[in-house]
PDB file of N, CA and C in Angstrom:
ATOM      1  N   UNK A   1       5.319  20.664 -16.086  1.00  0.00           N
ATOM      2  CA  UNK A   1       6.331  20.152 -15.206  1.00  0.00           C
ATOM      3  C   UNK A   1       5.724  19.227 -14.160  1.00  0.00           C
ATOM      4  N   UNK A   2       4.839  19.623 -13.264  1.00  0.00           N
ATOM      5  CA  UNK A   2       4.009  18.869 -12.662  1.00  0.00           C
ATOM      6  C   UNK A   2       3.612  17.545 -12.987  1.00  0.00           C
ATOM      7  N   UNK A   3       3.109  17.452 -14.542  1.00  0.00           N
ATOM      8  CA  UNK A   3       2.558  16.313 -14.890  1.00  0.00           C
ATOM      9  C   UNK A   3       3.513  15.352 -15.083  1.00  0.00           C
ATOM     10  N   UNK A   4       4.356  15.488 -15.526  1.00  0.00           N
ATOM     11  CA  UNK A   4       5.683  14.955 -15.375  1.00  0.00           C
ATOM     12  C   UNK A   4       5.654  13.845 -14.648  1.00  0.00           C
ATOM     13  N   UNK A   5       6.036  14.778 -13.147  1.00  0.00           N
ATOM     14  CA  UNK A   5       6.331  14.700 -12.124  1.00  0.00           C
ATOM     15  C   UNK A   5       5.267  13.435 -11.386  1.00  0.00           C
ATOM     16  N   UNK A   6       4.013  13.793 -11.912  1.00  0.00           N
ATOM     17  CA  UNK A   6       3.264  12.945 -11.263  1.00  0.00           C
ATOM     18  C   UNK A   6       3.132  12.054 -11.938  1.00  0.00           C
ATOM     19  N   UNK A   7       3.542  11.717 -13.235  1.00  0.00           N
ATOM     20  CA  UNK A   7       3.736  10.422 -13.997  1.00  0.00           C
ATOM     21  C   UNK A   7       4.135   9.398 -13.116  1.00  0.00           C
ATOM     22  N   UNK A   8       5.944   9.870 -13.182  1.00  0.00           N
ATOM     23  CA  UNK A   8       6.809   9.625 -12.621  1.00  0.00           C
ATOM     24  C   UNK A   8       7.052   8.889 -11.317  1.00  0.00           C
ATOM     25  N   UNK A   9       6.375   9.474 -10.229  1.00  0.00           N
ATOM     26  CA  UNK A   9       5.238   9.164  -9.079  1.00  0.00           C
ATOM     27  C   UNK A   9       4.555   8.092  -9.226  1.00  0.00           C
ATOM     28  N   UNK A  10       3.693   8.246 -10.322  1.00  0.00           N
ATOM     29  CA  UNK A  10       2.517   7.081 -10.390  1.00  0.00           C
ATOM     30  C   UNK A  10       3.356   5.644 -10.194  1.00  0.00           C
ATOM     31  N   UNK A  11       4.494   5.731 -11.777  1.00  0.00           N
ATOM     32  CA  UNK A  11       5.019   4.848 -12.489  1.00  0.00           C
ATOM     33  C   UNK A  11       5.835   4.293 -10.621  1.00  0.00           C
ATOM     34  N   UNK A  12       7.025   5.087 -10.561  1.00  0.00           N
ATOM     35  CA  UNK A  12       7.193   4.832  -8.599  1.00  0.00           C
ATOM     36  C   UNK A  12       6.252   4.221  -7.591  1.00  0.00           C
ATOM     37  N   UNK A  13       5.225   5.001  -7.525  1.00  0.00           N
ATOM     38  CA  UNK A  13       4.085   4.559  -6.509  1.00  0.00           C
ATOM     39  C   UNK A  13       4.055   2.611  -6.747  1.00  0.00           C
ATOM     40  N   UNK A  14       3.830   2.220  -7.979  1.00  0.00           N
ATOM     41  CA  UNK A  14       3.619   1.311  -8.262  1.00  0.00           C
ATOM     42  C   UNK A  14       4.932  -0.042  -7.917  1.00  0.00           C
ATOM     43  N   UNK A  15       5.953   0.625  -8.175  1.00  0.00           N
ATOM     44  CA  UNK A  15       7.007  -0.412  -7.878  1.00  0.00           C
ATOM     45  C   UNK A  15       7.689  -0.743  -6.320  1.00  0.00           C
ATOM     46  N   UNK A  16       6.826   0.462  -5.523  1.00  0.00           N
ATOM     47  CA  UNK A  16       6.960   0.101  -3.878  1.00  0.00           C
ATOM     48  C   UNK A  16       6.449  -1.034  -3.491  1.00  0.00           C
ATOM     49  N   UNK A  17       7.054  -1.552  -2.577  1.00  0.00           N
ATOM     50  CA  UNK A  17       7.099  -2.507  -1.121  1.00  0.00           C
ATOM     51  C   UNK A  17       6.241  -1.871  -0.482  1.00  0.00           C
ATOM     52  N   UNK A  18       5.908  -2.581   0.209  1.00  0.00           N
ATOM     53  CA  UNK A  18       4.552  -2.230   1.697  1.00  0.00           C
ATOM     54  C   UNK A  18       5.593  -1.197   2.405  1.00  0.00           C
ATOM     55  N   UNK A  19       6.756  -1.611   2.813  1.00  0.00           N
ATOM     56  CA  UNK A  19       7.353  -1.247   3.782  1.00  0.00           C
ATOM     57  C   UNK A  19       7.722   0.348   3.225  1.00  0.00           C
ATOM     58  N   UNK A  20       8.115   0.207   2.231  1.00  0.00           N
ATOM     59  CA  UNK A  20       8.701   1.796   1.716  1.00  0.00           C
ATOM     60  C   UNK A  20       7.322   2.194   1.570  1.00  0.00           C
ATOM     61  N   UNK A  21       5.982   2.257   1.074  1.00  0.00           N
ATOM     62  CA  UNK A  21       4.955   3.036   0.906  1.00  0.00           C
ATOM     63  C   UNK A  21       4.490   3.277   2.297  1.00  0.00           C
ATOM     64  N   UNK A  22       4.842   2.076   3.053  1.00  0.00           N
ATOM     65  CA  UNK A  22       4.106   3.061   4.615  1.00  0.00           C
ATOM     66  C   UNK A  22       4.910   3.603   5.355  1.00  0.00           C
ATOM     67  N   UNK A  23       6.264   3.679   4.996  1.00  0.00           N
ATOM     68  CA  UNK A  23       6.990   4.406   5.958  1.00  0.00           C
ATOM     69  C   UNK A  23       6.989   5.977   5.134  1.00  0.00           C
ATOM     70  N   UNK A  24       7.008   6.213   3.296  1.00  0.00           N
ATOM     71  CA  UNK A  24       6.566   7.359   2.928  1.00  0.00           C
ATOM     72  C   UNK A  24       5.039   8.056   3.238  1.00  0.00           C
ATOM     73  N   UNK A  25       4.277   7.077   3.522  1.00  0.00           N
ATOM     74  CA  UNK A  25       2.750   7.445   4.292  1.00  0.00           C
ATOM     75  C   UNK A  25       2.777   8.535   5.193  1.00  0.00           C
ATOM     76  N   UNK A  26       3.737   7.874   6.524  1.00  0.00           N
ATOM     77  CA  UNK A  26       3.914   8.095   7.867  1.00  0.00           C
ATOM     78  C   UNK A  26       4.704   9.495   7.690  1.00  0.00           C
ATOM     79  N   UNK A  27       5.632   9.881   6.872  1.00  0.00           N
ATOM     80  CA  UNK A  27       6.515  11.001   6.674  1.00  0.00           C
ATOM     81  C   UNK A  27       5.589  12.009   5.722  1.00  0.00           C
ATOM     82  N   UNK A  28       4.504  11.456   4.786  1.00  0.00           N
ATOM     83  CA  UNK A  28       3.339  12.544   4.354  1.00  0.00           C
ATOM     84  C   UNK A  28       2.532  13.199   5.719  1.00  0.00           C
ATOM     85  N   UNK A  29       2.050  11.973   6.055  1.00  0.00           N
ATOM     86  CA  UNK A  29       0.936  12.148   7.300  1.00  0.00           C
ATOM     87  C   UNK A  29       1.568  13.220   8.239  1.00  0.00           C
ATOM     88  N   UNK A  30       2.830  12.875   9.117  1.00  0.00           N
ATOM     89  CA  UNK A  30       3.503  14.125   9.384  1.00  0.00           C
ATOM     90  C   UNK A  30       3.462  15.287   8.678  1.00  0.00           C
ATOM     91  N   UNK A  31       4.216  15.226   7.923  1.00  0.00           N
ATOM     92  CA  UNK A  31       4.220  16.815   7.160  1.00  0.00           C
ATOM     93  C   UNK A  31       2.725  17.459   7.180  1.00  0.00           C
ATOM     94  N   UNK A  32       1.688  16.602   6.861  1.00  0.00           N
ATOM     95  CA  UNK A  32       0.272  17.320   6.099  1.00  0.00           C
ATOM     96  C   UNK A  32      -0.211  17.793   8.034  1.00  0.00           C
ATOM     97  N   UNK A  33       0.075  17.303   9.379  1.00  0.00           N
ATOM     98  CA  UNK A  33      -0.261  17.479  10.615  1.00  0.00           C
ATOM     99  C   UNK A  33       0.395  18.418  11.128  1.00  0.00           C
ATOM    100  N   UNK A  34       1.973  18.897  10.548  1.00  0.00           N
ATOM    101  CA  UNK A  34       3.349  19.716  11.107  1.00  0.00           C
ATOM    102  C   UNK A  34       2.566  21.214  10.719  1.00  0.00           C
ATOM    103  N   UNK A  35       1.404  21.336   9.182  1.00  0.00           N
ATOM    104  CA  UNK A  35       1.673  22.562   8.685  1.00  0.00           C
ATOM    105  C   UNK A  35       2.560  23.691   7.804  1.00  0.00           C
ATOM    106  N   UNK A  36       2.649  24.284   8.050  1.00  0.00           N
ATOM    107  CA  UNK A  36       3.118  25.595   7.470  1.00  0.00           C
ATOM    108  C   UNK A  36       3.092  25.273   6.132  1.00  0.00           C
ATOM    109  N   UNK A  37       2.474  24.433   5.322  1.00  0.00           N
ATOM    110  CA  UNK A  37       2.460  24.269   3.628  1.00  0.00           C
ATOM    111  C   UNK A  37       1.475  24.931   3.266  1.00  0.00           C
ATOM    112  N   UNK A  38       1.664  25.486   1.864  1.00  0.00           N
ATOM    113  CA  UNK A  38       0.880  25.966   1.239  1.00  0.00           C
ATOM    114  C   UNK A  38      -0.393  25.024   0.744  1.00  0.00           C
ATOM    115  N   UNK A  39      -1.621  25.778   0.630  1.00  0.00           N
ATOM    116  CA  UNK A  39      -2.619  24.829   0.112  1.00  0.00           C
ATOM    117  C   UNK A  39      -2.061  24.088  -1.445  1.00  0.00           C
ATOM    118  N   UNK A  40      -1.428  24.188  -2.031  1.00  0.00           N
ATOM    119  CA  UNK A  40      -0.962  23.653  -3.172  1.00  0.00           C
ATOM    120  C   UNK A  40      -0.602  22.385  -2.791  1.00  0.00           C
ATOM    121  N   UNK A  41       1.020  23.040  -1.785  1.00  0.00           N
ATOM    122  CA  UNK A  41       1.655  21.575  -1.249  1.00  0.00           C
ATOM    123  C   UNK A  41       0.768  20.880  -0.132  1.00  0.00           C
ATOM    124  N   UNK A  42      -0.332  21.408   0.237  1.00  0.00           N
ATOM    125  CA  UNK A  42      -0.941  20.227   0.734  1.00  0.00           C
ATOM    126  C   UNK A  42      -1.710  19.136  -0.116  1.00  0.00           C
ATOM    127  N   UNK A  43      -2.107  20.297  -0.746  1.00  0.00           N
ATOM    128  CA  UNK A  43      -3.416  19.056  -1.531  1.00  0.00           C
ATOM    129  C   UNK A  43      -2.141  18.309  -2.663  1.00  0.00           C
ATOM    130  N   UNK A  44      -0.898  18.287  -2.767  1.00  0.00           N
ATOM    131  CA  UNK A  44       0.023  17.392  -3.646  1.00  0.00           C
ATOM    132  C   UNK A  44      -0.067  16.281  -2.162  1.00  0.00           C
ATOM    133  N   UNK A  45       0.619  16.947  -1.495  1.00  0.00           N
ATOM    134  CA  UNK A  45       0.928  16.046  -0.184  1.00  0.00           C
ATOM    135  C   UNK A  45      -0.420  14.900  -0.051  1.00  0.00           C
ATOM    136  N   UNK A  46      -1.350  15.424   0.123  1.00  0.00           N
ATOM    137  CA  UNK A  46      -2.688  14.511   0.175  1.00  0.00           C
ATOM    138  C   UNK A  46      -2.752  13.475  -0.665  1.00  0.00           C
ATOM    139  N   UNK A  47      -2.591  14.101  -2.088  1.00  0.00           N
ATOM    140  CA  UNK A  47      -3.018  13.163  -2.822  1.00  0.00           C
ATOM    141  C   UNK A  47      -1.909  12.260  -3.429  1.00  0.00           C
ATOM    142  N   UNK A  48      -0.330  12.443  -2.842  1.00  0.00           N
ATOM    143  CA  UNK A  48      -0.084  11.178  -2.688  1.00  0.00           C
ATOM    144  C   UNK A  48       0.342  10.370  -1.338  1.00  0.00           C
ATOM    145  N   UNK A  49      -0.564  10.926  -0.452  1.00  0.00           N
ATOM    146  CA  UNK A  49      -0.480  10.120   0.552  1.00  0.00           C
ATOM    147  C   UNK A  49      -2.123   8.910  -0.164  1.00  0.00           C
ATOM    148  N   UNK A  50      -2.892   9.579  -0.848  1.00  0.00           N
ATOM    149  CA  UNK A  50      -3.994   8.484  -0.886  1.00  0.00           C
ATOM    150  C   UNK A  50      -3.169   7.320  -1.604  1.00  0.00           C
ATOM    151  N   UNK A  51      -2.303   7.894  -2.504  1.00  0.00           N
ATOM    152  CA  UNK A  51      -1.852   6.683  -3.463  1.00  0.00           C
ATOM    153  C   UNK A  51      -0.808   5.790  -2.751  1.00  0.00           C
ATOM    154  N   UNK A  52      -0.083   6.082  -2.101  1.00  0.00           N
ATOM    155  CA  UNK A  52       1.049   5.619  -0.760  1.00  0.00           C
ATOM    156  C   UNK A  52      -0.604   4.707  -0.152  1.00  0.00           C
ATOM    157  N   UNK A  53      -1.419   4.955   0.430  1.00  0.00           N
ATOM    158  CA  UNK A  53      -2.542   4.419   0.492  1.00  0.00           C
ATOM    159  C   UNK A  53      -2.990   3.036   0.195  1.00  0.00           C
ATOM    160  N   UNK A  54      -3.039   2.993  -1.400  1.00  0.00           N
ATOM    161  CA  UNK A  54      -3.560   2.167  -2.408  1.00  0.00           C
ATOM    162  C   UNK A  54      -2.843   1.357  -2.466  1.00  0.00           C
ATOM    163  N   UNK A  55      -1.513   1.632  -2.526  1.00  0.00           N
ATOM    164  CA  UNK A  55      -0.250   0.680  -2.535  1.00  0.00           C
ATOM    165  C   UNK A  55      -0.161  -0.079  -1.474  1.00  0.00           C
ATOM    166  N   UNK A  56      -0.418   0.271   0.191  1.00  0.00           N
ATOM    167  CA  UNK A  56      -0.143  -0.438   1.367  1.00  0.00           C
ATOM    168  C   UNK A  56      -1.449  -1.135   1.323  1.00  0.00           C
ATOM    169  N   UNK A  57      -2.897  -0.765   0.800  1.00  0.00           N
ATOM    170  CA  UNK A  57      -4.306  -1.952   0.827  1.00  0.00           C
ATOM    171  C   UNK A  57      -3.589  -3.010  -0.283  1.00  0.00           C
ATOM    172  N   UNK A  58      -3.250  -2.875  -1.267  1.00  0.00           N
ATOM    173  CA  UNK A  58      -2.931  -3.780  -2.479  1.00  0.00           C
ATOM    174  C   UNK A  58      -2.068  -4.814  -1.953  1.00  0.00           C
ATOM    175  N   UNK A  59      -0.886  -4.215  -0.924  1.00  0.00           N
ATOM    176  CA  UNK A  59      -0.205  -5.371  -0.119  1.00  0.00           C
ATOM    177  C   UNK A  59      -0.509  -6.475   0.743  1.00  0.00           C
ATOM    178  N   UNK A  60      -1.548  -5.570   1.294  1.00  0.00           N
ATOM    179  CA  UNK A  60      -2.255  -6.338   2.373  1.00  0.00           C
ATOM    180  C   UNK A  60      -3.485  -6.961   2.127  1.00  0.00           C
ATOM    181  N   UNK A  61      -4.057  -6.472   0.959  1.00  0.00           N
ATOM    182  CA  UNK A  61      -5.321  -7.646   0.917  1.00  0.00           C
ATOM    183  C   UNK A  61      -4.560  -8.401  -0.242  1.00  0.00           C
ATOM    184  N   UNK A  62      -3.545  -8.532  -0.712  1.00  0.00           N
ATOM    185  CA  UNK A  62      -2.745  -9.568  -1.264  1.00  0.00           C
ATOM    186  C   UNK A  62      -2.419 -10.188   0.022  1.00  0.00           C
ATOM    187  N   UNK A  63      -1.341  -9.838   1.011  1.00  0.00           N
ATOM    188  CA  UNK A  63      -0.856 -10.963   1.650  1.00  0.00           C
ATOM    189  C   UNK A  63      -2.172 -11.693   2.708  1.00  0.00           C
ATOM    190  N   UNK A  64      -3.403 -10.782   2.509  1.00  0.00           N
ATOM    191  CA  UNK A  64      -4.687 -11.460   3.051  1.00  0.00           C
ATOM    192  C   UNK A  64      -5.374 -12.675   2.066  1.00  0.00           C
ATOM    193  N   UNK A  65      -5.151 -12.700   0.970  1.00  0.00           N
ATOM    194  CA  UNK A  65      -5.588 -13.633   0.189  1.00  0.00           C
ATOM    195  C   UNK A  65      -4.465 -14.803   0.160  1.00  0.00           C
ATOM    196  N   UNK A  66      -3.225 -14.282   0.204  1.00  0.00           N
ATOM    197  CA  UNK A  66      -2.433 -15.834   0.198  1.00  0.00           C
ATOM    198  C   UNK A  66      -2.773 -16.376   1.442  1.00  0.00           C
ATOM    199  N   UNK A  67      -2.670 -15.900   2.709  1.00  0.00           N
ATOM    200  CA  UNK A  67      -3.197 -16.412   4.251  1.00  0.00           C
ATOM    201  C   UNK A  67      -4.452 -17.115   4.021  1.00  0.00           C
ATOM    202  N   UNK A  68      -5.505 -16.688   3.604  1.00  0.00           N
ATOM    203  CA  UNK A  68      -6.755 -17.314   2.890  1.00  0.00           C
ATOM    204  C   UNK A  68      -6.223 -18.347   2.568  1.00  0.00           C
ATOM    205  N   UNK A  69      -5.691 -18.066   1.174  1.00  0.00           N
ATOM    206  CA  UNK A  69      -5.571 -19.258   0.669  1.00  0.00           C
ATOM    207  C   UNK A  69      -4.403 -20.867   1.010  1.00  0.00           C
ATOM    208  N   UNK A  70      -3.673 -20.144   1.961  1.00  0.00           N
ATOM    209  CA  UNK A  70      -2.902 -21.498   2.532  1.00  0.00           C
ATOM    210  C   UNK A  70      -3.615 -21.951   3.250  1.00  0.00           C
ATOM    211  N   UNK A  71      -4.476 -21.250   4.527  1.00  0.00           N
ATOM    212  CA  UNK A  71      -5.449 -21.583   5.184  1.00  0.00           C
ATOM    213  C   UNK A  71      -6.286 -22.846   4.865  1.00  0.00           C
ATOM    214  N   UNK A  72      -7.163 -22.484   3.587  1.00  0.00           N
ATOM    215  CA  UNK A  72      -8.274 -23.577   3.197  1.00  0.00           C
ATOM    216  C   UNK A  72      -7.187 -24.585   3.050  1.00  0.00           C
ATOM    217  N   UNK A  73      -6.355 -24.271   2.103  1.00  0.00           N
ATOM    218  CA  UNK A  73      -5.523 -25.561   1.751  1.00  0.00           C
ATOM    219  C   UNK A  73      -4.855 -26.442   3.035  1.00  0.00           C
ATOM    220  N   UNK A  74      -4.679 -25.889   4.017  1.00  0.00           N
ATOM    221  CA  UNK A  74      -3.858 -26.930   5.731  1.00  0.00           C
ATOM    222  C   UNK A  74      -5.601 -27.331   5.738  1.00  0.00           C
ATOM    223  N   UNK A  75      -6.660 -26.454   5.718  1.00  0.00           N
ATOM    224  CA  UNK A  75      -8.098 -27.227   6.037  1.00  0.00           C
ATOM    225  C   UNK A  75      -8.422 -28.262   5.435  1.00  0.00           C
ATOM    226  N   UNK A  76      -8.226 -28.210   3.731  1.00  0.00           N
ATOM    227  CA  UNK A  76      -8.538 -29.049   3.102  1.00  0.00           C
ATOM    228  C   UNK A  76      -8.147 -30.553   2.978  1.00  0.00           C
ATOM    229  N   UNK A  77      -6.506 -30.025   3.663  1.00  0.00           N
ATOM    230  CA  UNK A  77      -6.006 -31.391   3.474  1.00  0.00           C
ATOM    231  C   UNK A  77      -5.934 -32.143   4.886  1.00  0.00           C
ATOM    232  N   UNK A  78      -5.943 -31.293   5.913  1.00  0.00           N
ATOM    233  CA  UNK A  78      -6.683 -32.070   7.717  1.00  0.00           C
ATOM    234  C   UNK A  78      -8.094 -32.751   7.026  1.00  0.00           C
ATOM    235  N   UNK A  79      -9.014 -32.170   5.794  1.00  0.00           N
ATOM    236  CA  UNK A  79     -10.031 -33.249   6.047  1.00  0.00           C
ATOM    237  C   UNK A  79     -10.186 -34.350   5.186  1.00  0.00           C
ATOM    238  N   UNK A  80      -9.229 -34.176   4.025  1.00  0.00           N
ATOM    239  CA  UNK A  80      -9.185 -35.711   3.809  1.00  0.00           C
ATOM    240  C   UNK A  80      -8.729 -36.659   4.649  1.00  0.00           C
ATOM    241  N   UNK A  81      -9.390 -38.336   4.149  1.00  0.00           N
ATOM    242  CA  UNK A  81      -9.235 -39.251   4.315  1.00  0.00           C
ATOM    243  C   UNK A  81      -7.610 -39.624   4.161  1.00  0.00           C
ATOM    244  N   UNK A  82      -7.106 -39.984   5.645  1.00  0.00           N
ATOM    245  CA  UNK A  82      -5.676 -40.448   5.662  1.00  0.00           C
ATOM    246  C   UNK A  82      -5.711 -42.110   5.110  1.00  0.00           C
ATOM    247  N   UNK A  83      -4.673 -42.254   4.352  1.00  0.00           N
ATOM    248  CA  UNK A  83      -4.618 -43.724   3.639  1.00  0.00           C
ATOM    249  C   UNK A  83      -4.007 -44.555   4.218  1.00  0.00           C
ATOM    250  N   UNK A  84      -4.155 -45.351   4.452  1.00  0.00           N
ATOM    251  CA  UNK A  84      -3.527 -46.780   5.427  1.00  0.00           C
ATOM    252  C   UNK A  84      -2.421 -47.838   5.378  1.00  0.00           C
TER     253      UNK A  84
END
């Protein structure tokens, strides 16, 4: 049943937005700080807060590479030669 479950999850994990994986982050992170869970439901809780995780770096060193990359490109084209 579990495995299922964490398929399911994975297959989910993957089709989140920045915004929905870090606001489910923020509502793990709570819960795993609030307590009263069993070591089971913590270490579930944990381990998909790492993947909630993976999903919000994947966003952000994506929207860090397009910034990069518009970047060079406004650089590249301030240093060509303007034509007359």
């Amino acid at each position: 049943m579990a495995t299922t479950t964490d398929a399911t999850d994975a297959g989910a994990t993957d089709a989140l937005g920045y915004e929905q994986a870090r606001d489910e982050l923020i509502d793990v992170v709570r819960r795993l700080e609030a307590g009263g869970t069993t070591l089971e439901e913590s270490l579930a809780l944990w381990e998909r807060g790492e993947e909630l995780a993976k999903v919000c770096r994947r966003w952000l060193d994506g929207a860090r590479a397009r910034l990069d990359a518009a970047l060079a490109q406004e650089e590249a084209e301030g240093e060509s030669p303007e034509a007359d």
